[in-house]
Protein backbone atom coordinates (compact mmCIF):
# COMPACT_ATOMS: atom_id res chain seq x y z
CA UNK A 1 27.84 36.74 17.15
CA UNK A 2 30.44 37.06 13.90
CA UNK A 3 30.13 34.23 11.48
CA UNK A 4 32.88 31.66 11.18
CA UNK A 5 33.91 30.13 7.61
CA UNK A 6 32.75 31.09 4.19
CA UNK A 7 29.20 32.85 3.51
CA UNK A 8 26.20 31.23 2.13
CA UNK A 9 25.38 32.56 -1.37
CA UNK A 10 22.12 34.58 -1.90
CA UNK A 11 19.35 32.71 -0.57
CA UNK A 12 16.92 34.10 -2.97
CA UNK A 13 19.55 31.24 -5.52
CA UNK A 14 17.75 28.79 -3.93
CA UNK A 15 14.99 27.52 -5.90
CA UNK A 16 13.04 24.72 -5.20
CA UNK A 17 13.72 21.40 -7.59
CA UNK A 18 10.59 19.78 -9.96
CA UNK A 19 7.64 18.07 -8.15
CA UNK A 20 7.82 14.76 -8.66
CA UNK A 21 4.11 14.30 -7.74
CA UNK A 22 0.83 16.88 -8.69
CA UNK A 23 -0.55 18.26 -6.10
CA UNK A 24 -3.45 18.80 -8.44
CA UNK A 25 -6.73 17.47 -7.67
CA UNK A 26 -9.12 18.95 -10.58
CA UNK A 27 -8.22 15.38 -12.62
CA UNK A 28 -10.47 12.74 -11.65
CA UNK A 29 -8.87 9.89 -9.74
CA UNK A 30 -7.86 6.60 -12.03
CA UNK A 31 -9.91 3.42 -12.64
CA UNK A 32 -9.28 0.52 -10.47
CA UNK A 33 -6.01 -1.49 -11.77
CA UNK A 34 -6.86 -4.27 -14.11
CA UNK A 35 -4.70 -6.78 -11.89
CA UNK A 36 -7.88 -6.38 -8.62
CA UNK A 37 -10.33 -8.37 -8.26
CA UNK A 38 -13.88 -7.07 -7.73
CA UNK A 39 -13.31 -7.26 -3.72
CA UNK A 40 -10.42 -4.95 -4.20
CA UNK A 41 -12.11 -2.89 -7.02
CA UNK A 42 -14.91 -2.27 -4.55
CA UNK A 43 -12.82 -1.10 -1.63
CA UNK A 44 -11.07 1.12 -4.39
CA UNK A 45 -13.98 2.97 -5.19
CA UNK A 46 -15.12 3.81 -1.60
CA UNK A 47 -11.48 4.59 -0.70
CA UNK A 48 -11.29 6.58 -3.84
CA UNK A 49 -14.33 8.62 -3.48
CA UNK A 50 -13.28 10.41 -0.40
CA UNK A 51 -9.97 10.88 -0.82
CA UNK A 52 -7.71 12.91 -3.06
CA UNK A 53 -4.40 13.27 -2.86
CA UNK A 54 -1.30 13.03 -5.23
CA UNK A 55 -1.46 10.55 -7.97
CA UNK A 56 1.54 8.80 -6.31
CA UNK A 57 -1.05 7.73 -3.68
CA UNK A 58 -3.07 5.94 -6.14
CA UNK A 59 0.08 3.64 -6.97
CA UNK A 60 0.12 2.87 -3.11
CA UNK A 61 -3.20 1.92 -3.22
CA UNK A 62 -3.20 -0.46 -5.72
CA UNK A 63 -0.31 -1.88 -3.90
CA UNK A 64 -2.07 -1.93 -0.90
CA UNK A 65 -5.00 -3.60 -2.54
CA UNK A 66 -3.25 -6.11 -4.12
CA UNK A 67 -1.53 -7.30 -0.32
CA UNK A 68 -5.40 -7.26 0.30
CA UNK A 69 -6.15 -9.42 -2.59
CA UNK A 70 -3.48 -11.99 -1.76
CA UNK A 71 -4.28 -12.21 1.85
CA UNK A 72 -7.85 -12.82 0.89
CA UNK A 73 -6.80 -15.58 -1.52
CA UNK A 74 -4.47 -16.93 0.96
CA UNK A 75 -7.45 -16.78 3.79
CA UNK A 76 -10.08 -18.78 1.31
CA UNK A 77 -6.88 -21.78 0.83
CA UNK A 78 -6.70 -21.82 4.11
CA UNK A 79 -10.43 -21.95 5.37
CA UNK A 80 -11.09 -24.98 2.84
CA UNK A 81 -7.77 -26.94 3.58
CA UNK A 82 -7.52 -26.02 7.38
CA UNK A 83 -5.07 -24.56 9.49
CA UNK A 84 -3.08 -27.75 9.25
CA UNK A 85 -0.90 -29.58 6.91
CA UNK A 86 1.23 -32.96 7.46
CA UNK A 87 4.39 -32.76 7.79
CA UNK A 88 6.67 -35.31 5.96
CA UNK A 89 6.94 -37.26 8.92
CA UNK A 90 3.22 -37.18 9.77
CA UNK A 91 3.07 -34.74 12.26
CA UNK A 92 0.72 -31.70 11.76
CA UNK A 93 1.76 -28.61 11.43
CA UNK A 94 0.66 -24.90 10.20
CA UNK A 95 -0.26 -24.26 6.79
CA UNK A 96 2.61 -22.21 4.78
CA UNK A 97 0.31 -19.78 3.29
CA UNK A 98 -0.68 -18.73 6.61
CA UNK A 99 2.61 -16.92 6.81
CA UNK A 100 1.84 -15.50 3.59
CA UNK A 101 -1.89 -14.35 5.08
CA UNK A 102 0.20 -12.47 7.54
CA UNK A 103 2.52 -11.00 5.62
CA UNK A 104 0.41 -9.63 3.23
CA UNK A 105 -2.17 -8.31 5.67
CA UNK A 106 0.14 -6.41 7.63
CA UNK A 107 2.20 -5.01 4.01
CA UNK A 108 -2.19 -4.14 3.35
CA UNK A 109 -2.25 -1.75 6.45
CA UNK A 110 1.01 -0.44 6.45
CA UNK A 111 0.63 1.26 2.90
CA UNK A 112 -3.06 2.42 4.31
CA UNK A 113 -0.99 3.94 7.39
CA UNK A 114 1.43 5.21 5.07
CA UNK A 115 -2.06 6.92 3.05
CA UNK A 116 -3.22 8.38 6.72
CA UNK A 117 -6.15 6.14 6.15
CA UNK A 118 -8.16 4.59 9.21
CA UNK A 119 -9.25 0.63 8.60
């Protein structure tokens, strides 16, 4: 079958463009962020012991972890206030930072689906 149209240029041109992540994994992996608490910092280490991967996966981590950490603060409000709130007009209703609990959780295990990692 003959070709229509103009001819691709040498494909041995082609290079591939930078990295932008290392695929290196002789460098240890990085310290818990500052920002986590030591509930996050200790789900960091055992996440971070076992697995390596590019150092843009640590920066999803700590995101991750930090969703964690505000779910978890979220979830203590919550368990000494109760479920419920009043309303302005006296009727009950569900506490606002349960919305936030949610949110948060399911922004937690997205970014550990996004890692591959099983929760």
């Amino acid at each position: 079958m003959k070709q229509r149209g103009r001819k691709p240029a040498s494909l041995s041109l082609i290079r591939p463009g930078p990295r932008l992540v290392s695929l290196s994994r002789s460098n240890p992996p990085p310290p818990a962020p500052d920002h986590l608490e030591e509930p996050e910092r200790v789900i960091w280490r055992a996440v971070v012991a076992e697995f390596k991967g590019p150092r843009l996966s640590y920066e999803i981590l700590a995101d991750a972890l930090k969703a964690h950490q505000c779910a978890r603060k979220c979830s203590e409000i919550v368990a000494a206030e109760g479920m419920t709130v009043e309303g302005r007009d006296g009727q009950l209703k569900a506490h606002p930072l349960l919305a936030i609990e949610r949110s948060a959780t399911a922004s937690y295990q997205r970014q550990l689906k996004t890692l591959g990692i099983k929760f």
